[in-house]
Protein backbone atom coordinates (compact mmCIF):
# COMPACT_ATOMS: atom_id res chain seq x y z
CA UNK A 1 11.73 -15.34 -17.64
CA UNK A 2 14.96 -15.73 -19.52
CA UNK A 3 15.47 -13.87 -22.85
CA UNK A 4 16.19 -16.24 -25.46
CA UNK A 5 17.17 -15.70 -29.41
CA UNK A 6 13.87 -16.79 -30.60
CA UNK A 7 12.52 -12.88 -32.26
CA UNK A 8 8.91 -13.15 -31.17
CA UNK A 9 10.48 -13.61 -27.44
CA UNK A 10 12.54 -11.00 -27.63
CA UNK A 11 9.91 -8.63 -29.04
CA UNK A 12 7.81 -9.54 -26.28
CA UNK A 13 9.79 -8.52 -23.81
CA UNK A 14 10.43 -5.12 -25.40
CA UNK A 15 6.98 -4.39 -26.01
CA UNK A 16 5.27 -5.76 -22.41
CA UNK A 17 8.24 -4.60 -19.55
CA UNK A 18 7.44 -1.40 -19.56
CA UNK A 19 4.11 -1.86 -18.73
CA UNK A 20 5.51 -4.18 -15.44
CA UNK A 21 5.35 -1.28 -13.10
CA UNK A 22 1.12 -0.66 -13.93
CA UNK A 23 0.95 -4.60 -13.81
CA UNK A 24 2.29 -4.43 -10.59
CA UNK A 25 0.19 -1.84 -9.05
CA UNK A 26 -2.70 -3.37 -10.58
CA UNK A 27 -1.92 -6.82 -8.86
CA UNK A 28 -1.52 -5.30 -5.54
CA UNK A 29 -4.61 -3.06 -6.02
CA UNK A 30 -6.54 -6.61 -6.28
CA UNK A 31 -4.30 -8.64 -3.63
CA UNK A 32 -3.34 -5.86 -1.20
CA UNK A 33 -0.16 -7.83 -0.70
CA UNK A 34 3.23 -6.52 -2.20
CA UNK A 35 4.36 -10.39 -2.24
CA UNK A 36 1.27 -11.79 -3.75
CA UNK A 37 1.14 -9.15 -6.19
CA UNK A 38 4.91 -9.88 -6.99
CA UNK A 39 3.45 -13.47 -7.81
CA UNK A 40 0.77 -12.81 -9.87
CA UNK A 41 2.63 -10.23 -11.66
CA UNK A 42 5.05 -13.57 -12.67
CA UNK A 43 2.21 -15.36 -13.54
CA UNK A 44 0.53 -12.49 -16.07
CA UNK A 45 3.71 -12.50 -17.59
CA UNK A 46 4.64 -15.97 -18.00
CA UNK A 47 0.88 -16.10 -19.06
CA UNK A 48 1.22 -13.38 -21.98
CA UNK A 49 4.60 -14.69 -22.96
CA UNK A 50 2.88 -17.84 -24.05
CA UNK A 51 0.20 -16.78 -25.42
CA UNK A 52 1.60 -14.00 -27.07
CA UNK A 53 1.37 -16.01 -31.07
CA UNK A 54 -2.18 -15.38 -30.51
CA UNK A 55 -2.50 -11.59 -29.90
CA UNK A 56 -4.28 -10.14 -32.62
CA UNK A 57 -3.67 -6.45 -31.53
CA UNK A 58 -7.68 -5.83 -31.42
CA UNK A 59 -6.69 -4.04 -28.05
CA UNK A 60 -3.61 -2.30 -26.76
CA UNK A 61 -1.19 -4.39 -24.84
CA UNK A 62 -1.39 -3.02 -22.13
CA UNK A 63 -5.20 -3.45 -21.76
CA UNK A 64 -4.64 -7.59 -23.11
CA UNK A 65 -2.03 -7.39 -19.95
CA UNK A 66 -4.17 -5.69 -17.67
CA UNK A 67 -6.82 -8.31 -18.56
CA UNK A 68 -4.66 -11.83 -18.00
CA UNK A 69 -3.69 -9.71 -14.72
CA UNK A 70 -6.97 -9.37 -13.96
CA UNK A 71 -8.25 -13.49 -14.73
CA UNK A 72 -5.10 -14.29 -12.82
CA UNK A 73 -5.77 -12.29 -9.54
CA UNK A 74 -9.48 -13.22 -9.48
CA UNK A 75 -8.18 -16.96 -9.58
CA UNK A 76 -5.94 -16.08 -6.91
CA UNK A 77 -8.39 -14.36 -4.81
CA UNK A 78 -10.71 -17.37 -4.97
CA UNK A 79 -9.04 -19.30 -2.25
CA UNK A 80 -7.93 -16.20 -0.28
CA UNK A 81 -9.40 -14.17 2.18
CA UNK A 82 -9.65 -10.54 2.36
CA UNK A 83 -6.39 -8.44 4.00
CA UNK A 84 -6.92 -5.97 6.40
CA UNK A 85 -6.03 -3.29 8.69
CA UNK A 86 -6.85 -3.00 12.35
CA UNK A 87 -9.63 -0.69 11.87
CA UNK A 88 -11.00 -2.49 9.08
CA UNK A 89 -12.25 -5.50 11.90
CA UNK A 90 -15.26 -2.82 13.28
CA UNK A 91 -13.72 -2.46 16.43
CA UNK A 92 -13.69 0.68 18.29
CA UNK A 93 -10.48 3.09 18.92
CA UNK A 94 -8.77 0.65 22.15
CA UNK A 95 -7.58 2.22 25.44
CA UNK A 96 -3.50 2.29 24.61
CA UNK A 97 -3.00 1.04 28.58
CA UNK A 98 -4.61 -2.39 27.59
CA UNK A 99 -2.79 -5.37 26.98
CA UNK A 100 -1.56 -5.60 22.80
CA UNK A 101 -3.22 -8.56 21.12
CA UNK A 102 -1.48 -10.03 18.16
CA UNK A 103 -2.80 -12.14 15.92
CA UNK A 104 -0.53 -12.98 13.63
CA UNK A 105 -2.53 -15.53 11.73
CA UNK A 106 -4.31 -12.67 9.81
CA UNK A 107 -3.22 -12.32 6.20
CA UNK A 108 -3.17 -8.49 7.08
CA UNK A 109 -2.45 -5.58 4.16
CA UNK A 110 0.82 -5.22 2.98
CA UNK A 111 2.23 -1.95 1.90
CA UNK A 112 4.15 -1.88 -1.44
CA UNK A 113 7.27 0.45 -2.43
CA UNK A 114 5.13 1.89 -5.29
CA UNK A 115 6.12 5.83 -5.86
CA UNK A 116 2.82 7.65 -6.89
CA UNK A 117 2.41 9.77 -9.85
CA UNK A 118 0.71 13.27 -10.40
CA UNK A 119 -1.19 11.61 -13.06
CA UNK A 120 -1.94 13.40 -16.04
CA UNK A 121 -5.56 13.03 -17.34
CA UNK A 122 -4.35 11.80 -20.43
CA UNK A 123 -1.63 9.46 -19.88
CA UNK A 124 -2.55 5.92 -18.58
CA UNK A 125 0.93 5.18 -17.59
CA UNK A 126 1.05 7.72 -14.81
CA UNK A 127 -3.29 7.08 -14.42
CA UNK A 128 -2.39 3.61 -13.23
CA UNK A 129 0.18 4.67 -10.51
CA UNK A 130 -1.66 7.96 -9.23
CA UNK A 131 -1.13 8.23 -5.84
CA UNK A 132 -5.16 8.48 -4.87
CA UNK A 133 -5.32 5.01 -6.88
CA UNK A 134 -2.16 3.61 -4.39
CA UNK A 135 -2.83 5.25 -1.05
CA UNK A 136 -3.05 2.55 1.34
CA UNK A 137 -6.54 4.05 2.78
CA UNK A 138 -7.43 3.61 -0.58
CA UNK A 139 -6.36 -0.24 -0.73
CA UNK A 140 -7.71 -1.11 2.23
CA UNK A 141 -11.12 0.02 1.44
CA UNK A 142 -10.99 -2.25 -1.80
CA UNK A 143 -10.47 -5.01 0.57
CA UNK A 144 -14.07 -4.57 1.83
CA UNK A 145 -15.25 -5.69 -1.77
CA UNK A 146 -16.39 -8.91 -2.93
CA UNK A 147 -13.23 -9.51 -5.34
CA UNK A 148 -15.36 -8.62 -8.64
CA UNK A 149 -16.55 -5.55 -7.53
CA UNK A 150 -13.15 -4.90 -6.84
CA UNK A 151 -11.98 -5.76 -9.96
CA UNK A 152 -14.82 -3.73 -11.70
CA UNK A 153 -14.38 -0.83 -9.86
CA UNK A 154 -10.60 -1.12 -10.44
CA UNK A 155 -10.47 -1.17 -14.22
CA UNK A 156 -13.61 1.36 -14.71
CA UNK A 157 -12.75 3.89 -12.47
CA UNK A 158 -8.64 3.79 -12.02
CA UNK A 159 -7.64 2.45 -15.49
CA UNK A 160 -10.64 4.41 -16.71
CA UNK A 161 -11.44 1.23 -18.81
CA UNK A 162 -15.09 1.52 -20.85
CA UNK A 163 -17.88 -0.50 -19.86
CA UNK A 164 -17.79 -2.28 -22.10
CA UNK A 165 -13.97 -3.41 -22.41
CA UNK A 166 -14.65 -4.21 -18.77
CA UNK A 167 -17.60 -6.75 -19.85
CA UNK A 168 -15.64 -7.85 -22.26
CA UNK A 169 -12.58 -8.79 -20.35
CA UNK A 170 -15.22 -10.46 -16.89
CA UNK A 171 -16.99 -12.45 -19.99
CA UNK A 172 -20.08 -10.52 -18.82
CA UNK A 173 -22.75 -7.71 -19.88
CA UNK A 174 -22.40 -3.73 -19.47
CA UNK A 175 -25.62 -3.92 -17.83
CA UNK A 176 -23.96 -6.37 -15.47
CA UNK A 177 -20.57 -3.83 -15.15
CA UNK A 178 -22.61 -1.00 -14.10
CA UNK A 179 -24.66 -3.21 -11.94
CA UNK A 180 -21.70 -4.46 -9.95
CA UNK A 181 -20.04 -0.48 -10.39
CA UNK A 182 -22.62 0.53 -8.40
CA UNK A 183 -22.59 -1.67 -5.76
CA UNK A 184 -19.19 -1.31 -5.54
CA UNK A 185 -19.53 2.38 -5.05
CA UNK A 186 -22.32 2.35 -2.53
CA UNK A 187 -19.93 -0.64 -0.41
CA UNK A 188 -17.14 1.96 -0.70
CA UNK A 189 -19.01 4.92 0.29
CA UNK A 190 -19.23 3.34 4.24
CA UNK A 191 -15.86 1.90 4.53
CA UNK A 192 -13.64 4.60 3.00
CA UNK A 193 -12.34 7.50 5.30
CA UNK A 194 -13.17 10.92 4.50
CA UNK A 195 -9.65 12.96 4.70
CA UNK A 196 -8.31 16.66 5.22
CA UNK A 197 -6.47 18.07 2.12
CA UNK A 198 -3.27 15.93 1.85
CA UNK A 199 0.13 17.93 1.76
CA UNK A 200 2.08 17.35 -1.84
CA UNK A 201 5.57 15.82 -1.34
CA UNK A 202 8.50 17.77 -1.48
CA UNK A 203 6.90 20.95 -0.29
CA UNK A 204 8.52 22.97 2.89
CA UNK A 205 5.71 21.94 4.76
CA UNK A 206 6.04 18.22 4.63
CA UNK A 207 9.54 18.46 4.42
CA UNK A 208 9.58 20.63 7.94
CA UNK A 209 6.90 18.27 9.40
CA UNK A 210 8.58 15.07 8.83
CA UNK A 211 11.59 16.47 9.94
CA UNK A 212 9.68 17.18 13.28
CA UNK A 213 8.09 13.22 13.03
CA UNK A 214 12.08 11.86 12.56
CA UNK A 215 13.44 14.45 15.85
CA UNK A 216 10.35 13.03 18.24
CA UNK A 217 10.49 9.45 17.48
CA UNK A 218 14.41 9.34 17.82
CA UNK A 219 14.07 10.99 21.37
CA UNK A 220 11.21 9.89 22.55
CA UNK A 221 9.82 12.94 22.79
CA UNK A 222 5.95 12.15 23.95
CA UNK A 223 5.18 15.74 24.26
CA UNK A 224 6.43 16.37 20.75
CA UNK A 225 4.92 12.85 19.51
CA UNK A 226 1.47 14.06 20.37
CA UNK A 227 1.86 17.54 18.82
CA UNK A 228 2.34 16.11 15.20
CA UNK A 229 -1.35 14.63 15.10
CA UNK A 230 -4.17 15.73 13.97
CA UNK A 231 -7.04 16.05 16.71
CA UNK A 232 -8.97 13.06 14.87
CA UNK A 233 -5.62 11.02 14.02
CA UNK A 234 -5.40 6.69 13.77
CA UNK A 235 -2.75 4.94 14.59
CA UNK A 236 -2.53 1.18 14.12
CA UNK A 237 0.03 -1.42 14.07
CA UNK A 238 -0.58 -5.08 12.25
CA UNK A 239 -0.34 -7.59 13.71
CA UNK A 240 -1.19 -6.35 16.74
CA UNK A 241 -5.65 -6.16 16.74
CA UNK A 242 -6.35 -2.55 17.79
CA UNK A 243 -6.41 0.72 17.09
CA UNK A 244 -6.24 4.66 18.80
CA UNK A 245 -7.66 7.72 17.95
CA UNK A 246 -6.36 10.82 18.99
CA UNK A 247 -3.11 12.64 20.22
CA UNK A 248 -3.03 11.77 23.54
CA UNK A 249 -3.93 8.02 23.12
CA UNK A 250 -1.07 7.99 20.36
CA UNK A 251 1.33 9.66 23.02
CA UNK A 252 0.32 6.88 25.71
CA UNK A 253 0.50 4.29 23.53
CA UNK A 254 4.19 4.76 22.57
CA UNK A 255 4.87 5.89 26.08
CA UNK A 256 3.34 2.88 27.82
CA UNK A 257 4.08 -0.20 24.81
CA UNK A 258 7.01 0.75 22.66
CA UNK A 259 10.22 0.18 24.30
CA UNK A 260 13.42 2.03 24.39
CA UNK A 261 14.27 5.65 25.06
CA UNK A 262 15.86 8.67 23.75
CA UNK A 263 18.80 7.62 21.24
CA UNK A 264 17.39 3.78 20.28
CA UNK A 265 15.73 4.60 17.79
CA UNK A 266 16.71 5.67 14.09
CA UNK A 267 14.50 6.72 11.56
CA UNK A 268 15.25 6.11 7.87
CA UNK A 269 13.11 7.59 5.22
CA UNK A 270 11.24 5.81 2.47
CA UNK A 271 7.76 5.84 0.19
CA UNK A 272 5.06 3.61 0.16
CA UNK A 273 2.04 3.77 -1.38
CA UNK A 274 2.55 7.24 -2.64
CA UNK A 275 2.96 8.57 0.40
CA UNK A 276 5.77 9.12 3.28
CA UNK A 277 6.97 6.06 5.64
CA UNK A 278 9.51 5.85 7.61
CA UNK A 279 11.65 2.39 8.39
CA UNK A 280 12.56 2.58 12.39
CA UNK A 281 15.31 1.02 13.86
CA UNK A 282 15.76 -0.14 17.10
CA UNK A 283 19.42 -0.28 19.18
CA UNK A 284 20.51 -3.94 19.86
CA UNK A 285 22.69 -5.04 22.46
CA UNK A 286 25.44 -5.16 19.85
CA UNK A 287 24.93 -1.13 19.57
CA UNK A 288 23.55 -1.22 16.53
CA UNK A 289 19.85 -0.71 14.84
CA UNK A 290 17.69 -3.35 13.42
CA UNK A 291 14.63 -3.50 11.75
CA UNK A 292 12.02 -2.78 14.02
CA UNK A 293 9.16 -1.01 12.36
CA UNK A 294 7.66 0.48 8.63
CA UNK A 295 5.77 3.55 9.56
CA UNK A 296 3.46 5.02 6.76
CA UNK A 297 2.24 7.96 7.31
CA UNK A 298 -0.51 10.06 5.58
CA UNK A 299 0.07 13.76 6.16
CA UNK A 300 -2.05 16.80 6.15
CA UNK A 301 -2.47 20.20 6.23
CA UNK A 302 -3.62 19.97 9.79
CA UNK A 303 -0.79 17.37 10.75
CA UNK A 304 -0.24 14.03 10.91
CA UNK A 305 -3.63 12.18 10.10
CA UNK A 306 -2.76 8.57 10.18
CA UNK A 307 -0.06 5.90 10.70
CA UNK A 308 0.27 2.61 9.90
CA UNK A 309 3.35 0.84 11.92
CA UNK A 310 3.69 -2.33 10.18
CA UNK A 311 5.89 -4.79 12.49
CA UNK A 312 6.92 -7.27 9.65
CA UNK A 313 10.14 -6.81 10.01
CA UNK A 314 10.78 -8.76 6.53
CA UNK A 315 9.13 -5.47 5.10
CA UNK A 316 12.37 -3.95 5.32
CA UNK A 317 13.46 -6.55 2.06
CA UNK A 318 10.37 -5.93 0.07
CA UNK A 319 11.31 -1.89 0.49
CA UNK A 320 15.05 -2.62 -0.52
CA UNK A 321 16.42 -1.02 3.01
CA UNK A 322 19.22 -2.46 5.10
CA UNK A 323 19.18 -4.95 7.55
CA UNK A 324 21.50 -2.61 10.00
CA UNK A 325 22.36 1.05 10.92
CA UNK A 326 25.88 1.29 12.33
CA UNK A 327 26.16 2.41 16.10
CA UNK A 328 26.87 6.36 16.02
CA UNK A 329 30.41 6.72 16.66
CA UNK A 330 32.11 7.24 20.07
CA UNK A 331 32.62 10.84 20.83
């Protein structure tokens, strides 16, 4: 949208960008895609902008964004299905020395280069970017929900929206909200994970951990790969259909499917979600690394819990990292 002279534009604009960020993590919440969510964030926007002669200021703006956010990804969602992970399709952990299936028609999650907050009880900025309310265990599990529970359960119990603004903005009763609130809680209850205590960023303990993840990976170290996980860990990697649990089906995994060796890989570190990732490159014949994977990882006290290798390669835009890392030098 291009600023123009006109006042009420330009107060627009100052009042409703710097509530983009919570738009945006509100869209994604809904879509579980960081493009879609780009989209509809656009469209709320756009949306507002027009509209914005008629806002009366009988709510906040951020709530009357939050709300055309909310119309607009339910309309979106209506011709969409559901995104999500491998182990979100109900099959069991796979044997890693099977054959990969990929199905790359799936509209699987996304993750989204959204930094989480330690959100203060009382601000609603830093509410609406936690990281519990971004975590992509957390996203995927809203996936399981018909999309108004998930909108419900998104503006009741991570915007910590009232009842009844929630009925208000669905066009619905309260009775109906906490109707739909509690089915909504019930559905989550079986999908979502139960987790260990997660490790805060920037302590010595992630910090030495990852360090650990980045020194295996790059060396192919299976013996060290397997000692970073948890004894209950996932790893899964959209597009590809399954999923392994455990140490040792990790290690054989990347020992018997993921190609290279020692010194082909580089490891670049990033956030998504909240939590750690990790973009790996791969050496080319050229001698230098390309995209090759986005790991996210969720990490705890007892290790590494859970990765997510996503192989969408065009990730690497989305998260603003280079399309290259140079060939180490020649010693």
């Amino acid at each position: 949208m291009s600023v123009t002279a006109n006042p009420v534009d330009e107060d627009f604009l100052r009042l409703a960008d710097p509530f983009r960020r919570e738009v945006l993590a509100h869209c994604y919440r809904m879509l579980g895609s960081a493009h879609d969510a780009e989209d509809l964030v656009q469209e709320t926007y756009l949306r507002a902008w027009r509209a914005y002669h008629t806002f009366e200021g009988r709510s906040s703006l951020r709530t009357w964004l939050h709300r055309i956010a909310t119309t607009s990804c339910l309309t979106a969602l209506e011709s969409r299905n559901r995104r999500p992970l491998p182990t979100g399709l109900g099959g069991p952990s796979a044997d890693p020395a099977d054959d990969l299936v990929e199905q790359a028609e799936v509209p699987w999650l996304e993750p989204m280069p959204i930094p989480g907050s330690g959100a203060e009880r009382d601000d609603p900025a830093a509410i609406a970017v936690s990281r519990a309310s971004v975590r992509l265990a957390f996203i995927a599990a809203l996936q399981h929900l018909p999309p108004r529970q998930r909108a419900v359960l998104i503006l009741r119990d991570v915007l910590q929206w009232r009842a009844a603004e929630v009925a208000d903005a669905l066009e619905t009763t309260t009775t109906a909200v906490n109707s739909i609130l509690q089915r909504a809680h019930a559905q989550l209850a079986q999908v979502a994970p139960t987790e260990d205590e997660t490790i805060e960023p920037t302590t010595p303990d992630q910090r030495e951990l990852l360090g650990r993840y980045v020194t295996a990976f790059e060396n192919k170290d299976i013996t060290a790969i397997v000692e970073l996980f948890t004894t209950d860990a996932v790893w899964e990697m959209p597009p590809y259909t399954s999923w392994y649990q455990g140490p040792a089906n990790i290690g054989r995994l990347v020992a018997t499917h993921c190609p290279g060796g020692p010194g082909d890989f580089r490891l670049v570190a990033t956030e998504a979600n909240g939590q750690p990732a990790f973009a790996m490159y791969m050496r080319g014949d050229d001698g230098s690394y390309h995209p090759f994977q986005l790991h996210v990882l969720t990490v705890t006290t007892s290790g590494v819990a859970h990765v997510t290798s996503f192989l969408d390669v065009s990730l690497f835009a989305t998260f603003g990292l280079p399309q290259t890392q140079p060939a180490p030098p020649r010693r």
